[in-house]
N, C-alpha and C. Protein backbone atom coordinates (compact mmCIF):
# COMPACT_ATOMS: atom_id res chain seq x y z
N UNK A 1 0.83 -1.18 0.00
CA UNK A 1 0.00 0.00 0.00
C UNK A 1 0.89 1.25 0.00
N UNK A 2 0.85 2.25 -0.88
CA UNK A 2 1.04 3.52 -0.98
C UNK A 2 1.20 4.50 0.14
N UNK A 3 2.33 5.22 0.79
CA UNK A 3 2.40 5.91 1.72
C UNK A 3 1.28 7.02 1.24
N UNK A 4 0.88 8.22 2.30
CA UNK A 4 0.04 9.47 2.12
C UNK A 4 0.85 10.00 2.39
N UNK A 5 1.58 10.68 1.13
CA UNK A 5 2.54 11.54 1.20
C UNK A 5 1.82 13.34 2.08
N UNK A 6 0.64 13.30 1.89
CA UNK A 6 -0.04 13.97 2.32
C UNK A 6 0.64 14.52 3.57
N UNK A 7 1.01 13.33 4.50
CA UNK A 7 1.15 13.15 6.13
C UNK A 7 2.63 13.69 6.60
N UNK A 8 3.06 13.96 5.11
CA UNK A 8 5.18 14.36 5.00
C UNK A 8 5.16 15.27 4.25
N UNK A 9 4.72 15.94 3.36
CA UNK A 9 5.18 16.63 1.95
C UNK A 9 4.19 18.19 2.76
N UNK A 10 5.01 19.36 2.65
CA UNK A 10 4.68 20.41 2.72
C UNK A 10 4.69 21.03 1.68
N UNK A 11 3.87 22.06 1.45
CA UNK A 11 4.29 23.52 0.38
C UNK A 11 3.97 24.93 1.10
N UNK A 12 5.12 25.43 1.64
CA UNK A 12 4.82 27.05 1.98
C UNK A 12 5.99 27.81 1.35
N UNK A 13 5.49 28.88 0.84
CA UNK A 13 5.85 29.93 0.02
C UNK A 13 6.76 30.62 1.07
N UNK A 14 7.02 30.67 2.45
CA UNK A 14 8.19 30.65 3.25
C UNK A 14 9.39 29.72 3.64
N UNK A 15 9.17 28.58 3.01
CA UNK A 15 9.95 27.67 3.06
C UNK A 15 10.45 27.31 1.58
N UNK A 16 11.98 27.29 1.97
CA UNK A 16 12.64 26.96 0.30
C UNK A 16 11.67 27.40 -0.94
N UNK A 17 11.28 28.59 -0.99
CA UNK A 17 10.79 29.45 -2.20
C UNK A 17 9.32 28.51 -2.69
N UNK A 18 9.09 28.04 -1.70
CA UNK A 18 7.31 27.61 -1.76
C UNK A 18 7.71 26.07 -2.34
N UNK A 19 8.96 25.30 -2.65
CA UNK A 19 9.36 23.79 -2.94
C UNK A 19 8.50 23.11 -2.29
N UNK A 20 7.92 21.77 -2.87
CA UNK A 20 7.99 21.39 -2.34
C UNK A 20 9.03 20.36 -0.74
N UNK A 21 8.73 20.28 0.31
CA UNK A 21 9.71 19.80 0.62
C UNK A 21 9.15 18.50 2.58
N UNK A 22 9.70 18.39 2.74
CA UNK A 22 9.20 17.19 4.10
C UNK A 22 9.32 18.11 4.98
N UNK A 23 7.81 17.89 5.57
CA UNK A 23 7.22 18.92 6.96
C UNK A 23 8.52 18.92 8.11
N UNK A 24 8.35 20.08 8.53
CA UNK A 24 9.22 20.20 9.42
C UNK A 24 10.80 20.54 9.15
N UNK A 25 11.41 19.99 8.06
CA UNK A 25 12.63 20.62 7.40
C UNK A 25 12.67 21.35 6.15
N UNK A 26 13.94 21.69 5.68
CA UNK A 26 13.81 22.36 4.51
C UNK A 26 14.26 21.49 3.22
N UNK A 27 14.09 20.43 3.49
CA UNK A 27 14.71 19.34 2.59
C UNK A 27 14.21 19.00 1.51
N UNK A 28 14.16 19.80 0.28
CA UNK A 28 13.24 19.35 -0.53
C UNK A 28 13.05 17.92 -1.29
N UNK A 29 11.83 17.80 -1.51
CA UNK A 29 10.87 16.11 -2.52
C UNK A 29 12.37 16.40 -3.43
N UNK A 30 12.79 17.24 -4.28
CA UNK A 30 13.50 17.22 -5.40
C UNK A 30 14.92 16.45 -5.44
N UNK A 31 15.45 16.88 -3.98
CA UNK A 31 17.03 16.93 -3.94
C UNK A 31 16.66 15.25 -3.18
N UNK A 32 15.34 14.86 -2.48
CA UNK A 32 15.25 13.36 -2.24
C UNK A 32 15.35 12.34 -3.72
N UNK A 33 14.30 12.94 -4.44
CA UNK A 33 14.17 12.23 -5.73
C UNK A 33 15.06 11.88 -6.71
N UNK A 34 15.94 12.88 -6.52
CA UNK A 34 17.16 12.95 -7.83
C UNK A 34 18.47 12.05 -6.80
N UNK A 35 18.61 11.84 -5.34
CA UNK A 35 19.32 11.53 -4.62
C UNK A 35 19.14 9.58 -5.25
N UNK A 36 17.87 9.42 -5.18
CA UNK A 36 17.41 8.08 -5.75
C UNK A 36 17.73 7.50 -7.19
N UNK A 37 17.63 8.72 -7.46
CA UNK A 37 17.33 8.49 -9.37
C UNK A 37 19.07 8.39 -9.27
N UNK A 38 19.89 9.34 -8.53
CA UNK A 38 20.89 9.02 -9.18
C UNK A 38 22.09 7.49 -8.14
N UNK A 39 20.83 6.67 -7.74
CA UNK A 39 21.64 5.31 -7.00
C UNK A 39 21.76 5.41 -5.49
N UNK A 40 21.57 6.63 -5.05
CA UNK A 40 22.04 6.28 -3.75
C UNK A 40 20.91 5.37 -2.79
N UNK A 41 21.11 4.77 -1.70
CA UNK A 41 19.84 3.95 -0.54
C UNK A 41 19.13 4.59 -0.12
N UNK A 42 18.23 4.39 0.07
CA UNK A 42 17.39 5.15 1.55
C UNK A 42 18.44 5.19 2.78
N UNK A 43 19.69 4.34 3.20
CA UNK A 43 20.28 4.40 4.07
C UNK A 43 20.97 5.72 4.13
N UNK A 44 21.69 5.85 2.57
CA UNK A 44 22.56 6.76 2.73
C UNK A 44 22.10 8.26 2.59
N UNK A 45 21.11 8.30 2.13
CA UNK A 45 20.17 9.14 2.43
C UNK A 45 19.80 9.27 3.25
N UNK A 46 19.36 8.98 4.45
CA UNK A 46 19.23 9.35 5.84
C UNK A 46 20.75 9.47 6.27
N UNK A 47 21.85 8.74 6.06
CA UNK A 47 23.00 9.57 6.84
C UNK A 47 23.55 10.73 6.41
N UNK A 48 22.71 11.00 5.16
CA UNK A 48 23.39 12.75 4.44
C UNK A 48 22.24 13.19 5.82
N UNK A 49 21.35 12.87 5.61
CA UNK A 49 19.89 13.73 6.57
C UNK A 49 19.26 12.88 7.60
N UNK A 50 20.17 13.20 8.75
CA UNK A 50 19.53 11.88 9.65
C UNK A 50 18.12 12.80 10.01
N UNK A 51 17.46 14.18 9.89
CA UNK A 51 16.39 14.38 9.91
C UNK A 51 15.17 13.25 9.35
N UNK A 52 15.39 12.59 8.42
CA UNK A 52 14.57 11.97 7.50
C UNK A 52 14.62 10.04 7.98
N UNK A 53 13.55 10.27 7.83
CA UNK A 53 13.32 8.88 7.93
C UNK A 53 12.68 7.78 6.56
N UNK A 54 12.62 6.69 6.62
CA UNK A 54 12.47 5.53 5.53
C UNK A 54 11.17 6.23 4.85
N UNK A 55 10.12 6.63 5.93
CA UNK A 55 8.92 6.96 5.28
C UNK A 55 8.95 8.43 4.74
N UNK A 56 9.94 9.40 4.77
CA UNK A 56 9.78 10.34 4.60
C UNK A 56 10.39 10.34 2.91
N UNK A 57 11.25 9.11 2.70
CA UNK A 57 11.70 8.97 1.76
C UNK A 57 11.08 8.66 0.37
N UNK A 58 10.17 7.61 1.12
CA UNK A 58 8.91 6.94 0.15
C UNK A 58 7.58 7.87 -0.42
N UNK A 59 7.48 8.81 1.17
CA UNK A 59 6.63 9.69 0.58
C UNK A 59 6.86 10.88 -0.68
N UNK A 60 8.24 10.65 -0.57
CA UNK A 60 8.67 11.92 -1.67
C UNK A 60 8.68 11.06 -2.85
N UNK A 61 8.48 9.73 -2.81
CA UNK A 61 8.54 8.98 -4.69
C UNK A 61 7.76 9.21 -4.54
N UNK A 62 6.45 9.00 -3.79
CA UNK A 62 5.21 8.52 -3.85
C UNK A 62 4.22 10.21 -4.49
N UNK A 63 4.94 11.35 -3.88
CA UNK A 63 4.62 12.65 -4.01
C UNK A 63 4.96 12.84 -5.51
N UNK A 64 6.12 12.38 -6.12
CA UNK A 64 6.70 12.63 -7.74
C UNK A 64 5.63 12.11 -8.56
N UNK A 65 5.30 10.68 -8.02
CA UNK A 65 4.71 9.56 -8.96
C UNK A 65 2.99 10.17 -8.90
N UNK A 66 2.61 10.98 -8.32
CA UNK A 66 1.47 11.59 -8.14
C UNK A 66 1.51 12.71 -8.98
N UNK A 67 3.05 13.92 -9.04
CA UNK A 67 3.21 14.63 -9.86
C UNK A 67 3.14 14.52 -11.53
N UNK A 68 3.93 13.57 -11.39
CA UNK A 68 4.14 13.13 -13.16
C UNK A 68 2.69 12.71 -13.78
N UNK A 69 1.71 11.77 -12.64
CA UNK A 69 0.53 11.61 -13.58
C UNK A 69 -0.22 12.73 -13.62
N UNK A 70 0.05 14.19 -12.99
CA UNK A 70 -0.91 14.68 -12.93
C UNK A 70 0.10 15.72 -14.43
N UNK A 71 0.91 15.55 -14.68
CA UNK A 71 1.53 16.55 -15.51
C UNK A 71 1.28 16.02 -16.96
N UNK A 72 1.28 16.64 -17.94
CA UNK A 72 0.66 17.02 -19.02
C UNK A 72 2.88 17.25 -19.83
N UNK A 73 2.87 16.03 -20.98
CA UNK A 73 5.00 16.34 -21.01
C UNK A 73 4.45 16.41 -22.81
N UNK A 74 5.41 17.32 -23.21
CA UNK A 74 5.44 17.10 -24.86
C UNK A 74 6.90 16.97 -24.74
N UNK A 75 6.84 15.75 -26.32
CA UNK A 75 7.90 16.08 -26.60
C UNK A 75 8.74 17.12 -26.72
N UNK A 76 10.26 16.97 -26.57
CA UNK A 76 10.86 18.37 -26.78
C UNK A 76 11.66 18.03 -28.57
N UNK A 77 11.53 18.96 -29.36
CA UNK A 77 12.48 18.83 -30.96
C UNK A 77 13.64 18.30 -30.57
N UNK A 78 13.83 18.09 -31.79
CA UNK A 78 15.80 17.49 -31.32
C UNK A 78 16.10 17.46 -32.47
């Protein structure tokens, strides 16, 4: 079953320029997501940010994978 990213994922326009990012820090969904995409664990990701925990991690895929279906992508020319 699907975390509720709901319960982790903030957006305030006082925090990191309105990013999204995990309640309570300034850590943004982005710099979690791309931390993944580019190989690293959930382990080592919590020892860059021992703020963060396993679920705070999941909620930020889980927050992307909610983004992307809701986004609308054209191709780009090439």
């Amino acid at each position: 079953m699907r975390i509720n990213w709901h319960n982790f994922i903030s957006v305030d326009p006082e925090i990191h320029h309105g990013e999204a990012c995990i309640k309570g820090t300034r850590i943004p969904v982005s710099m979690i997501v791309g931390s993944v995409a580019d190989g690293m664990s959930f382990e080592e990701i919590i020892d860059s940010y021992p703020q963060l925990k396993e679920e705070s991690i999941k909620a930020a895929l889980a927050y992307a994978a909610d983004i992307v279906r809701q986004e609308v992508f054209l191709p780009l020319a090439g």
